[in-house]
C-alpha atoms as a PDB file:
ATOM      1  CA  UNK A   1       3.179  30.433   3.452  1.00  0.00           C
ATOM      2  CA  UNK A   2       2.919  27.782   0.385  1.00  0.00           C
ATOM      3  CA  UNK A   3       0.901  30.071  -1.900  1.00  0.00           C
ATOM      4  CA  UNK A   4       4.370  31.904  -1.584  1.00  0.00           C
ATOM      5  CA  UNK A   5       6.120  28.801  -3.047  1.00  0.00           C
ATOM      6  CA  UNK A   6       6.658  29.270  -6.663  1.00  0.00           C
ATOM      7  CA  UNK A   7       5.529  26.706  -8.559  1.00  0.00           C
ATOM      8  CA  UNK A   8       8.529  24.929  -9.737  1.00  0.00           C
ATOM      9  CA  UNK A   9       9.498  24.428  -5.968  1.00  0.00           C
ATOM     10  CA  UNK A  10       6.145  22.803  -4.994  1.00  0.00           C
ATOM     11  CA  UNK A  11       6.371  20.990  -8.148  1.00  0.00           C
ATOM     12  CA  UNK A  12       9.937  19.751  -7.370  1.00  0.00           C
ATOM     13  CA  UNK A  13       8.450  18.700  -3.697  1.00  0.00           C
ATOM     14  CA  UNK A  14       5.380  16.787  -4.385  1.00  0.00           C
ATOM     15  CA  UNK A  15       7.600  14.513  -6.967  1.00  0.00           C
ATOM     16  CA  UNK A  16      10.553  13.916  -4.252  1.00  0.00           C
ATOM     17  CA  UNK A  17       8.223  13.180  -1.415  1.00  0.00           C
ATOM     18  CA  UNK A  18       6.191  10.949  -4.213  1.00  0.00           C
ATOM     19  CA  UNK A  19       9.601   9.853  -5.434  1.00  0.00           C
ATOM     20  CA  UNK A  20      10.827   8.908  -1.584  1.00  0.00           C
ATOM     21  CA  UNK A  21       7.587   7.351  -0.025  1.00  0.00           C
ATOM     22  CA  UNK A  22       7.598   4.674  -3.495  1.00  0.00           C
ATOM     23  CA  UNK A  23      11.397   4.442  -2.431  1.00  0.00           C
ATOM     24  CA  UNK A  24      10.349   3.535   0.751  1.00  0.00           C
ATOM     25  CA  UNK A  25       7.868   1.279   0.327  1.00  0.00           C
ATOM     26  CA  UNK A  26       9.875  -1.413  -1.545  1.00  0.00           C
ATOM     27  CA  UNK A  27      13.634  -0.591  -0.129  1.00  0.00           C
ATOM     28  CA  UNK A  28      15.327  -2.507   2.219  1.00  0.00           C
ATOM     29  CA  UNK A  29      16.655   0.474   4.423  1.00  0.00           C
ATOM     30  CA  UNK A  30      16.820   1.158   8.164  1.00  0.00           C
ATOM     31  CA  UNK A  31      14.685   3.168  10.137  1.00  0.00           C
ATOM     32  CA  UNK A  32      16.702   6.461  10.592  1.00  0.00           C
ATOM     33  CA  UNK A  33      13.967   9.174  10.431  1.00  0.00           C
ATOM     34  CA  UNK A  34      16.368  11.931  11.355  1.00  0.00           C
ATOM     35  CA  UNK A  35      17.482  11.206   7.771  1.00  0.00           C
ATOM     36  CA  UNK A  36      14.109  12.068   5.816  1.00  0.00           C
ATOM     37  CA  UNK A  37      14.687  15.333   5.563  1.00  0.00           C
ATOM     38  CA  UNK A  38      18.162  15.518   4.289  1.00  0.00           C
ATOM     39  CA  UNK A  39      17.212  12.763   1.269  1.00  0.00           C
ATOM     40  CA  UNK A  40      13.901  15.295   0.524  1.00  0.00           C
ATOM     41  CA  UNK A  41      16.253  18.095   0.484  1.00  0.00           C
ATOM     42  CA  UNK A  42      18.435  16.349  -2.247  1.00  0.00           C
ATOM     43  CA  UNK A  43      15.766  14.715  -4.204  1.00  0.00           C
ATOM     44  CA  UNK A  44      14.209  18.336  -4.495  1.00  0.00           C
ATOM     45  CA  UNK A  45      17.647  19.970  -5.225  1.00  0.00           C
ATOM     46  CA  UNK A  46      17.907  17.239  -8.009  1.00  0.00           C
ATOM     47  CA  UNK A  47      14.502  17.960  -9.241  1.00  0.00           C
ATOM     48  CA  UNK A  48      14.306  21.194  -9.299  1.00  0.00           C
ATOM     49  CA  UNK A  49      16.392  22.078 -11.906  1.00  0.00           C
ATOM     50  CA  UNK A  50      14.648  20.030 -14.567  1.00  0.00           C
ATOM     51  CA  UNK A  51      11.095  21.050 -14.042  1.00  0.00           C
ATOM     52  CA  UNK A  52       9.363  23.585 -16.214  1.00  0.00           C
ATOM     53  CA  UNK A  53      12.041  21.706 -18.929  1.00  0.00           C
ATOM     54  CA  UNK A  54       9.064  19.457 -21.065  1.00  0.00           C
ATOM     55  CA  UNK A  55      11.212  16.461 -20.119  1.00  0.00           C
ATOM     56  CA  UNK A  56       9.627  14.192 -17.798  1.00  0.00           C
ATOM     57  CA  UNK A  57      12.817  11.792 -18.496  1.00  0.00           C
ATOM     58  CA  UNK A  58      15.149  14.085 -16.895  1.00  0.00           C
ATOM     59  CA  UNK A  59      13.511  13.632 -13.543  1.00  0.00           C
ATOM     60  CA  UNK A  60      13.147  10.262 -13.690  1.00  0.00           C
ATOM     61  CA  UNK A  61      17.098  10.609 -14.343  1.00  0.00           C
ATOM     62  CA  UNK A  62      17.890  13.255 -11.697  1.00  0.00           C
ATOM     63  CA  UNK A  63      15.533  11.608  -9.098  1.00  0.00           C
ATOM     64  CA  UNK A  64      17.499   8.146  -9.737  1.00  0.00           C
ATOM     65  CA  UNK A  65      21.047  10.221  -8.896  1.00  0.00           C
ATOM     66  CA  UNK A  66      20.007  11.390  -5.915  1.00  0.00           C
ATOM     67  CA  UNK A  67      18.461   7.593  -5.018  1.00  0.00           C
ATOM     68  CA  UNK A  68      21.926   5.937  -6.001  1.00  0.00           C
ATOM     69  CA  UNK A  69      23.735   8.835  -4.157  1.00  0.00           C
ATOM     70  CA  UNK A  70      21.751   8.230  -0.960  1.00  0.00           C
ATOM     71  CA  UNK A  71      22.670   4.287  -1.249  1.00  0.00           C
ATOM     72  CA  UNK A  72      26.468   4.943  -2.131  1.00  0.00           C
ATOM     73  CA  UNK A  73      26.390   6.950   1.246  1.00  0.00           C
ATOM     74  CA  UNK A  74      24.898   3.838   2.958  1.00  0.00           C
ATOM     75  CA  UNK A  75      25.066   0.229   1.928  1.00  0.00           C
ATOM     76  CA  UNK A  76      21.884  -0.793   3.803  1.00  0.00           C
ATOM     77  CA  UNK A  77      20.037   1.409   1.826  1.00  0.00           C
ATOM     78  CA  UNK A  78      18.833  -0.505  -1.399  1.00  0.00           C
ATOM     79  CA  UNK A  79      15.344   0.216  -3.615  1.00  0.00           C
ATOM     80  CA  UNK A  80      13.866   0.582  -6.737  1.00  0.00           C
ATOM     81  CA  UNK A  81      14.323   3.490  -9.529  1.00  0.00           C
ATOM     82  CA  UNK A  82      11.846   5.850 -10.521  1.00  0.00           C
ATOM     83  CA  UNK A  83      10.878   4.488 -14.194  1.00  0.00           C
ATOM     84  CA  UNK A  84       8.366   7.122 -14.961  1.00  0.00           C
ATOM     85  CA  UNK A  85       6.923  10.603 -13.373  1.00  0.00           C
ATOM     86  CA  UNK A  86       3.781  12.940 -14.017  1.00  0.00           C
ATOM     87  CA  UNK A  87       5.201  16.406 -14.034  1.00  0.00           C
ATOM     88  CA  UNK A  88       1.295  17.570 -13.749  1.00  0.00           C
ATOM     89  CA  UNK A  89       0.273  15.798 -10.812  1.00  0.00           C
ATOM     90  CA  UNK A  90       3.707  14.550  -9.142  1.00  0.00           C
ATOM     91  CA  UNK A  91       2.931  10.832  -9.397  1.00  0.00           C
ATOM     92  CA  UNK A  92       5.523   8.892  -9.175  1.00  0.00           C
ATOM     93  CA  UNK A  93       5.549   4.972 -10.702  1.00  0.00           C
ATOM     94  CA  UNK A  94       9.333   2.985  -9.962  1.00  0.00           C
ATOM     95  CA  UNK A  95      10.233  -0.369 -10.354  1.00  0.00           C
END
């Protein structure tokens, strides 16, 4: 079924879930992991849009809207901002 994935989407999903587990890793957020899903689904539909574009700076700035989004819709949820992405590979480097 993912060979049937264009590659913009896949793109879009390897930086969100590289974009959410950095999140993760230095946030101060509770454990609700009913809630993954819906922040991957936003982080892609934020991404999405600006890959294929030859600006890896638009991620970084549509990845850190859906990030503040997600912690205007819940005050325990704080972290760091993406500060630079690989639109080749997906890696993901915030601070």
């Amino acid at each position: 079924m993912a060979q049937d994935t264009p590659d913009a989407d896949r793109a879009a999903r390897v930086i969100a879930e590289n974009v959410y587990a950095a999140f993760c890793r230095q946030a101060t957020l509770p454990i609700r992991p009913m809630e993954e899903q819906t922040i991957l689904a936003r982080l892609v539909e934020a991404i999405r849009p600006q890959i294929g574009n030859g600006a890896p700076g638009a991620i970084v700035e549509a990845a850190n809207a859906a990030l503040s989004a997600w912690e205007q819709r819940d005050p325990e949820v704080r972290g760091p901002r993406v500060v630079a992405v690989n639109p080749i590979d997906g890696a993901v480097t915030v601070g």
